[in-house]
Each structure stands twice: as C-alpha cells, then as structure tokens.
C-alpha atoms as a PDB file:
ATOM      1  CA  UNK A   1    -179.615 101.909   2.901  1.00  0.00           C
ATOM      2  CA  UNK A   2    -179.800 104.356   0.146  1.00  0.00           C
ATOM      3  CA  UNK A   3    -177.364 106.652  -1.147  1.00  0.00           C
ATOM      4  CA  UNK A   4    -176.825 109.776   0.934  1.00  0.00           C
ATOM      5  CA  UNK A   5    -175.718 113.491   0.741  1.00  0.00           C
ATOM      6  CA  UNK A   6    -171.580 114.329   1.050  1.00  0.00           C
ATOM      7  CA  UNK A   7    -172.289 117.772   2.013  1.00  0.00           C
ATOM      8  CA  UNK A   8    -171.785 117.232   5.769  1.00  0.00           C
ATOM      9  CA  UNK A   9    -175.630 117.501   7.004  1.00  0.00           C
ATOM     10  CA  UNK A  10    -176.092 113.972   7.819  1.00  0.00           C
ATOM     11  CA  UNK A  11    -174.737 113.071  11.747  1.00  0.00           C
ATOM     12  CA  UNK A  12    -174.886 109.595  11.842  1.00  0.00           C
ATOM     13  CA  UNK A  13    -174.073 107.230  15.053  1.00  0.00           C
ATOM     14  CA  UNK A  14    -170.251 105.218  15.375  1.00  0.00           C
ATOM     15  CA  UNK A  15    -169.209 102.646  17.255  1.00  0.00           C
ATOM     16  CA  UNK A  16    -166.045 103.882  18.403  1.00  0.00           C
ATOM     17  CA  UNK A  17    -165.496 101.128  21.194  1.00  0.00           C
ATOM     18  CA  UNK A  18    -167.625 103.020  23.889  1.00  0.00           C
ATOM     19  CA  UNK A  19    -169.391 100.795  26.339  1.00  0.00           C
ATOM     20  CA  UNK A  20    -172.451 101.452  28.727  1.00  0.00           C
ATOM     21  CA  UNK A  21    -171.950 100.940  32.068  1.00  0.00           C
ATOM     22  CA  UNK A  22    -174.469  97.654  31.294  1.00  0.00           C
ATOM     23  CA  UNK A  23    -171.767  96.033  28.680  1.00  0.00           C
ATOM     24  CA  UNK A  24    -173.526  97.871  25.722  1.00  0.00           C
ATOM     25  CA  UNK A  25    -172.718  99.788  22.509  1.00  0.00           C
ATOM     26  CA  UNK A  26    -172.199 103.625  23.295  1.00  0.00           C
ATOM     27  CA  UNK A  27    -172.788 105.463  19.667  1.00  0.00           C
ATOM     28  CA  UNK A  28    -171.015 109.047  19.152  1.00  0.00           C
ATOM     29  CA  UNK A  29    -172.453 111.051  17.164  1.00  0.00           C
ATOM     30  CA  UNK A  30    -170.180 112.847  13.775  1.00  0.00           C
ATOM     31  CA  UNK A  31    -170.855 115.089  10.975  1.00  0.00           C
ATOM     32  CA  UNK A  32    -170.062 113.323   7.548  1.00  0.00           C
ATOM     33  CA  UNK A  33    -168.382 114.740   4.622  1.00  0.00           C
ATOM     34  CA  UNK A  34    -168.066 113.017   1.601  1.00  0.00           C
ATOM     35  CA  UNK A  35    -164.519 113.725  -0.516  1.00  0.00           C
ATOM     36  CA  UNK A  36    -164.702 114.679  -3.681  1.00  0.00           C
ATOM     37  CA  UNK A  37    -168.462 113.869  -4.600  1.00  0.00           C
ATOM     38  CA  UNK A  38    -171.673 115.199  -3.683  1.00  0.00           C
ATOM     39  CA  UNK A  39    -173.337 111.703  -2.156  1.00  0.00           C
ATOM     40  CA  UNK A  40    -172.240 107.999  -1.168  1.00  0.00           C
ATOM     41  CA  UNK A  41    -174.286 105.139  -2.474  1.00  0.00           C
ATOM     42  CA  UNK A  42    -174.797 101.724  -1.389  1.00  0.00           C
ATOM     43  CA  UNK A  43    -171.656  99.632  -1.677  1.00  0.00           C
ATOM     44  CA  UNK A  44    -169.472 102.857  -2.666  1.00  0.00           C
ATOM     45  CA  UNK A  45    -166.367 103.177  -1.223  1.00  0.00           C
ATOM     46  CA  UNK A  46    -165.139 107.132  -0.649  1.00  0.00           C
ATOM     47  CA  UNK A  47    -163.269 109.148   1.492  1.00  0.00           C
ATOM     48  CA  UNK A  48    -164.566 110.966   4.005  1.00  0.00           C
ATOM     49  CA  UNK A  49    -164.276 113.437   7.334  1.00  0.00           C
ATOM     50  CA  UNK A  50    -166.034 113.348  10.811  1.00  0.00           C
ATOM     51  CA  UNK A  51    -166.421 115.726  12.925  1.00  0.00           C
ATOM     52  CA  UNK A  52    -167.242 114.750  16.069  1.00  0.00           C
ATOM     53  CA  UNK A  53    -169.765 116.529  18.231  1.00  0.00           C
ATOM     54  CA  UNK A  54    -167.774 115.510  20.997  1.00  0.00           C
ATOM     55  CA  UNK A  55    -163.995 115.345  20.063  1.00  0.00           C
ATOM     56  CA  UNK A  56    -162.687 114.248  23.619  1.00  0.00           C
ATOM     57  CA  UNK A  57    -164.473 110.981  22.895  1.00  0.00           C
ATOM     58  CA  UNK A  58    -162.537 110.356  19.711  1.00  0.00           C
ATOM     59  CA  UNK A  59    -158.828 110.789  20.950  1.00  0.00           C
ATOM     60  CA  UNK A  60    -158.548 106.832  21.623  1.00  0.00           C
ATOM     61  CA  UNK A  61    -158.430 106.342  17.736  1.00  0.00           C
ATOM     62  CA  UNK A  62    -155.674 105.906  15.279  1.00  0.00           C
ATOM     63  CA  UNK A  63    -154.706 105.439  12.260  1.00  0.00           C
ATOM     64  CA  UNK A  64    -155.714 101.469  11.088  1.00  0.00           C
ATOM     65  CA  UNK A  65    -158.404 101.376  13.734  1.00  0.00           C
ATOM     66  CA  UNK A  66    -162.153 100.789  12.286  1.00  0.00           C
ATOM     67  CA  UNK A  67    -165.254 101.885  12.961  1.00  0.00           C
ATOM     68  CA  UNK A  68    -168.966 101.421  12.518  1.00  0.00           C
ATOM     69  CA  UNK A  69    -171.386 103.365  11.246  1.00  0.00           C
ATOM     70  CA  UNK A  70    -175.287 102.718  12.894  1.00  0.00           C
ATOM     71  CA  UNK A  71    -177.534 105.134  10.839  1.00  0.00           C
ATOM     72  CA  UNK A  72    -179.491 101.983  10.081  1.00  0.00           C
ATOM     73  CA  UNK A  73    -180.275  98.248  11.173  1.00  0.00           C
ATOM     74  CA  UNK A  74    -178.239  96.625  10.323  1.00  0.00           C
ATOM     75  CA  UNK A  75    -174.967  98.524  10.577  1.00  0.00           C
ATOM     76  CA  UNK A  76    -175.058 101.093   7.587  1.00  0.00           C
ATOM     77  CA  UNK A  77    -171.364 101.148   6.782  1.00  0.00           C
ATOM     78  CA  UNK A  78    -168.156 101.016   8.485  1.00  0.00           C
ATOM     79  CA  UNK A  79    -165.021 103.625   7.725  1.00  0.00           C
ATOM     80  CA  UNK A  80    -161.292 103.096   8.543  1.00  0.00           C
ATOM     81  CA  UNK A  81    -159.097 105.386   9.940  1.00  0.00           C
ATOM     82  CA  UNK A  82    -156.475 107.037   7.439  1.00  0.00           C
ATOM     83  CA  UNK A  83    -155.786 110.263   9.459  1.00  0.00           C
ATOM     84  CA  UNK A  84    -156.545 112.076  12.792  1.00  0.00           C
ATOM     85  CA  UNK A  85    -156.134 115.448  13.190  1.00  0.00           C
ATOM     86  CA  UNK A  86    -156.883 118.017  16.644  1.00  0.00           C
ATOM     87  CA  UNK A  87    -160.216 119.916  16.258  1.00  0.00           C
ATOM     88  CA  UNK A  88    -160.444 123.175  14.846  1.00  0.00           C
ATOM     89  CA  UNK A  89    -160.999 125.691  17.565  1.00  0.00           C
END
C-alpha cells in the first residue's frame, strides 16, 4: 500500500464484525480523515475519524474494539477504537 490522502476523500472498506448470511466478511464502507497531517504512509501510525456511510451499522462498537481496514489485499491497515460519538445530523 502506498501512502494516502488525510483529507477525508478516500472511503475505504472495514471489517466491523458483519457477516453474510453465507458465514462471510460484510465490509462497511467510511470516509477517512487523517488528524493532524495531510496523508498516512505505510507503517504510520495516526489518528483518525470515520464517518460511516451507514452509521446504524456502526453502533455495536466501542471503545477498545478493533477493526480492519480492506482497501487492499492483503488487509491495508487496521484502526482501534479511542472514541464514538452519535452522527451529526
């Protein structure tokens, strides 16, 4: 993976713990914002903010929980959970 832009254009896939009816990985979908610096690189750490696309889908997760980030094969990076807030109407 290469280093990518904090500005919150890129919407990559997460394994939040969704499963198809089949057994299989159900990726969500979540704008990315990079804290405090204008990309992420390859084995940076940072944080960042999702937004979900759908929020409802999300509410299962708390603080400590992780998560995995598919924008790539193999997984592209995972994030853990520091804070969860309601969605901005």
């Amino acid at each position: 993976m290469s280093a990518f832009s904090g500005d919150g254009v890129l919407r990559p896939l997460w394994d939040i713990g969704h499963r198809t009816a089949a057994g299989q990985q159900d990726l969500n979908i979540a704008r990315l914002w990079v804290e405090f610096a204008p990309q992420l690189g390859p084995g940076e750490t940072a944080n960042v903010r999702l937004a979900p696309l759908q929020p409802e889908q999300w509410q299962h997760l708390k603080p400590g929980d992780v998560i995995t980030m598919h924008e790539a094969q193999p997984a592209a990076g995972i994030a853990e959970i520091i804070e969860v807030l309601p969605p901005r109407v």
